[in-house]
Protein backbone atom coordinates (compact mmCIF):
# COMPACT_ATOMS: atom_id res chain seq x y z
CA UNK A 1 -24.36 -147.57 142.34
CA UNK A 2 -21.45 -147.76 144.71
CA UNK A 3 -21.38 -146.33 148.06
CA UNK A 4 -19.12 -143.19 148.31
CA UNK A 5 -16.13 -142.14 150.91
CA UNK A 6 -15.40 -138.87 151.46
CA UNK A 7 -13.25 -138.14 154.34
CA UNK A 8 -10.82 -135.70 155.25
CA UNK A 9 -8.65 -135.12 158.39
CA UNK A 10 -6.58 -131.75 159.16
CA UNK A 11 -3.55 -132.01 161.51
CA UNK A 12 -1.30 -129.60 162.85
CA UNK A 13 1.45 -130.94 161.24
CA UNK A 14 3.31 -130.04 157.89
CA UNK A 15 1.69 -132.20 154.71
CA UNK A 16 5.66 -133.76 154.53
CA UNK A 17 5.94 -134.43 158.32
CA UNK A 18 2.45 -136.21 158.02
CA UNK A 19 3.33 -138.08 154.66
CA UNK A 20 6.42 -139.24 156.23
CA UNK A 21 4.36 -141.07 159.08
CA UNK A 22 1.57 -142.71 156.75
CA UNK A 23 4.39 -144.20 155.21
CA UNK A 24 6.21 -145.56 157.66
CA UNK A 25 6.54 -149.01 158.22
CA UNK A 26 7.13 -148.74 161.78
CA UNK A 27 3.87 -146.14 162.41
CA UNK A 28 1.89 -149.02 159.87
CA UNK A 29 2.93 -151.72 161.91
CA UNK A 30 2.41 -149.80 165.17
CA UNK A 31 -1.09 -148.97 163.85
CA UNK A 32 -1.90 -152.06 162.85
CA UNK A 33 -0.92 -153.43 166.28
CA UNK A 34 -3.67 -151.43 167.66
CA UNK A 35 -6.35 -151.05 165.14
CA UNK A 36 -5.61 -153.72 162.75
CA UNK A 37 -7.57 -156.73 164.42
CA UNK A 38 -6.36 -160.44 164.16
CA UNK A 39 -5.60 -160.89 160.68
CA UNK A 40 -3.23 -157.37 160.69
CA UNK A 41 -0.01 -157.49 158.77
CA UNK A 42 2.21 -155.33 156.81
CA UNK A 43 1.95 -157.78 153.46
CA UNK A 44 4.75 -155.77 151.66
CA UNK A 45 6.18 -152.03 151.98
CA UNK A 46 8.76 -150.17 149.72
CA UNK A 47 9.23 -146.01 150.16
CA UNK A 48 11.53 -143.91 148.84
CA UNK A 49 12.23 -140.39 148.01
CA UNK A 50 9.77 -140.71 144.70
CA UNK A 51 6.89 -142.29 146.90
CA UNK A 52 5.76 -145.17 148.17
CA UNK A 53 3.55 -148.81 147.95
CA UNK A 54 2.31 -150.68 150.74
CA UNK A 55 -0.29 -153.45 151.08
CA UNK A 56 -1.80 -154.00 154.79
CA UNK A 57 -4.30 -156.41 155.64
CA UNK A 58 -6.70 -155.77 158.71
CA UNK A 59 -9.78 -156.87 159.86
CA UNK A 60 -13.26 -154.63 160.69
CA UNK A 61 -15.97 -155.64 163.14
CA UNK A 62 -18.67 -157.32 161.39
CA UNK A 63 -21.40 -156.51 163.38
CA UNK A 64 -24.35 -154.44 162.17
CA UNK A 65 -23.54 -157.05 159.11
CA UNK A 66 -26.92 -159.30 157.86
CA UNK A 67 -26.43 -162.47 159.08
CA UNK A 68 -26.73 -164.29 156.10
CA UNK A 69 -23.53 -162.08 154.99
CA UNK A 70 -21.46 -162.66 158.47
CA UNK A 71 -21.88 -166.19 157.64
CA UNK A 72 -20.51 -165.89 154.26
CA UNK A 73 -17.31 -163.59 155.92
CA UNK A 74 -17.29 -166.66 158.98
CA UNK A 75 -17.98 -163.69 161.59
CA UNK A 76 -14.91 -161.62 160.50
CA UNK A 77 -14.54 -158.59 157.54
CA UNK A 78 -10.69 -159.01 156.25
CA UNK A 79 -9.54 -156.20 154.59
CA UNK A 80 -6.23 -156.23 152.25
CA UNK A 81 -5.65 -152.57 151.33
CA UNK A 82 -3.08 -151.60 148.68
CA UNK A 83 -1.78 -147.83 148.63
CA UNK A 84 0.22 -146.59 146.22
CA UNK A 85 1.75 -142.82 146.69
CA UNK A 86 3.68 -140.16 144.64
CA UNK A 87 5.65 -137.34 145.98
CA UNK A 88 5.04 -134.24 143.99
CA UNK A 89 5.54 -130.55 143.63
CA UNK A 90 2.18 -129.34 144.76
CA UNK A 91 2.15 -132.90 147.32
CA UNK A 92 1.49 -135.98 147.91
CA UNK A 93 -1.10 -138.01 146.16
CA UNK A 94 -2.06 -141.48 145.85
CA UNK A 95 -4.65 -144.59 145.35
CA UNK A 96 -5.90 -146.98 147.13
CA UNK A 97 -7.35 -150.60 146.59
CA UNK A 98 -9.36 -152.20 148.84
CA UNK A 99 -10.70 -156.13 148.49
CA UNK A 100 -12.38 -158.29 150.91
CA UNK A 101 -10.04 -161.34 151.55
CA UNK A 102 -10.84 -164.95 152.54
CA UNK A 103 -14.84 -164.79 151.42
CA UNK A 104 -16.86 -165.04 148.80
CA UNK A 105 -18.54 -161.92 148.91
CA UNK A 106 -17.13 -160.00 145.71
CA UNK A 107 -16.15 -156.60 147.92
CA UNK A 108 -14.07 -154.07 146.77
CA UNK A 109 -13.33 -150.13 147.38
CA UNK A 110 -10.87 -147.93 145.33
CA UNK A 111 -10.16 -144.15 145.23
CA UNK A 112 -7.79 -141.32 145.49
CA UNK A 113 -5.58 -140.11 148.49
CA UNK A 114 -4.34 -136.57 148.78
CA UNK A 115 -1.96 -134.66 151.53
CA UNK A 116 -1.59 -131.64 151.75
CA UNK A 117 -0.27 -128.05 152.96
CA UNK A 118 -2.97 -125.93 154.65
CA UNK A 119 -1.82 -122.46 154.56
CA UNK A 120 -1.70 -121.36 158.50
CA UNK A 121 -2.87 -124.42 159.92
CA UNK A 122 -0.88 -127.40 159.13
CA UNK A 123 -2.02 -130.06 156.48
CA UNK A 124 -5.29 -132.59 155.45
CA UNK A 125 -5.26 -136.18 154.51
CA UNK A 126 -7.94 -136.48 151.93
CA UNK A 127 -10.11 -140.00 150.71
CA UNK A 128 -11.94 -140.62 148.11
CA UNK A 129 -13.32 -143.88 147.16
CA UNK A 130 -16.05 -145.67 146.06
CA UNK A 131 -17.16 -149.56 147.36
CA UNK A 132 -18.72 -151.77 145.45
CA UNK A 133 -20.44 -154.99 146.75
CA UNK A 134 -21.65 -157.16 143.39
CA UNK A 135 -24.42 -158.90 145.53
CA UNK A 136 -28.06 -159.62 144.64
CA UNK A 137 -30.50 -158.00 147.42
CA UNK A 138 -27.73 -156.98 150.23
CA UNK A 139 -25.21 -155.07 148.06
CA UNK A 140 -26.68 -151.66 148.78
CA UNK A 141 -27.26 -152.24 152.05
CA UNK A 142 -23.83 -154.07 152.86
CA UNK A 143 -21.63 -150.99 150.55
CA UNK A 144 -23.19 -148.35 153.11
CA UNK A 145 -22.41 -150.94 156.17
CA UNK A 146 -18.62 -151.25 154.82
CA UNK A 147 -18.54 -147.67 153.74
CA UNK A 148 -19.43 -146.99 157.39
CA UNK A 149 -16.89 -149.31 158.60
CA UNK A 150 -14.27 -147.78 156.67
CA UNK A 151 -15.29 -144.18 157.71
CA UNK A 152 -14.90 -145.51 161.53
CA UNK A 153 -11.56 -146.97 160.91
CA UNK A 154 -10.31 -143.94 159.40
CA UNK A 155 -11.45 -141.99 161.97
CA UNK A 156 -9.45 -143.75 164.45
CA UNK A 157 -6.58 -144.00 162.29
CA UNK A 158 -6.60 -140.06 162.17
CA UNK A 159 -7.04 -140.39 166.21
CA UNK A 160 -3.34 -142.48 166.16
CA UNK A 161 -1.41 -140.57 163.48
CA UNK A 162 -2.38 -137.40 165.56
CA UNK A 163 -1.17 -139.02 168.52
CA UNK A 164 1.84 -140.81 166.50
CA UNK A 165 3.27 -136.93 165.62
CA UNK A 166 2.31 -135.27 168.93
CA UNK A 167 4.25 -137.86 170.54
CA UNK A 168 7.25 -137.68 168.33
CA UNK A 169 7.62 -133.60 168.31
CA UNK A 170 8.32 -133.63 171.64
């Protein structure tokens, strides 16, 4: 059974102002340039007025990993992440793909991506997603260590975007 993501964030901000950074090539690349690790690239970006598609490709720790898996990943967890958004009339809402890159550890995490309005109090960026790890013995095991991972790198992701918009509303 895979491993579940829930995560949410609330900002300040208005669920457009706050869709308009996440899809930002600039605030991706910026973000990537401090969270994204080695391998981190913008692969490919297109946004418009009817939404947007981006795939990055980052890299987690892989410590905390088994070793017998850190050898398979050569010490590093590459990520390529695909999202795919829509611009609605009730928001913003998307999917995201997630595969391991460069090993042979069949990895992968999909799910659903939501912002929002928050009446009185700004908006939420909402995850859900589910990772999968198709591994005899460790996949269990290594879905809640990546599901952790990716929990931690949202969290800091949430840290910069809240920074990103502070720092351009002044």
């Amino acid at each position: 059974m895979p491993s579940q993501i829930d995560y949410r964030y609330a900002t300040a901000f208005p669920a457009a102002q706050l869709y308009g950074a996440l899809v930002d090539a600039e605030f991706l690349r910026a973000r990537l340039a401090e969270l994204g690790g080695r391998e981190a690239s913008v692969v490919s970006h297109h946004a418009d007025e009817h939404g947007a598609r981006y795939v990055l490709r980052h890299e987690l720790d892989a410590a905390g990993l088994p070793d017998a898996l850190r050898g398979l990943l050569a010490g590093r967890l590459v990520l390529e992440r695909t999202e795919d958004w829509t611009v609605g009339p009730d928001g913003h809402t998307g999917t995201v793909e997630v595969r391991v890159v460069g090993s042979p550890v069949p990895a992968t995490a999909g799910g659903q991506l939501a912002v929002a309005d928050v009446p009185g109090s700004g908006s939420e960026f909402r995850v859900h997603a589910d990772v999968s790890v198709a591994l005899p013995l460790f996949g269990a095991r290594v879905e809640e260590m990546v599901a952790g991972k990716v929990r931690e790198l949202m969290e800091l992701e949430a840290q910069f975007t809240n920074r990103w918009l502070e720092q351009r509303a002044t």
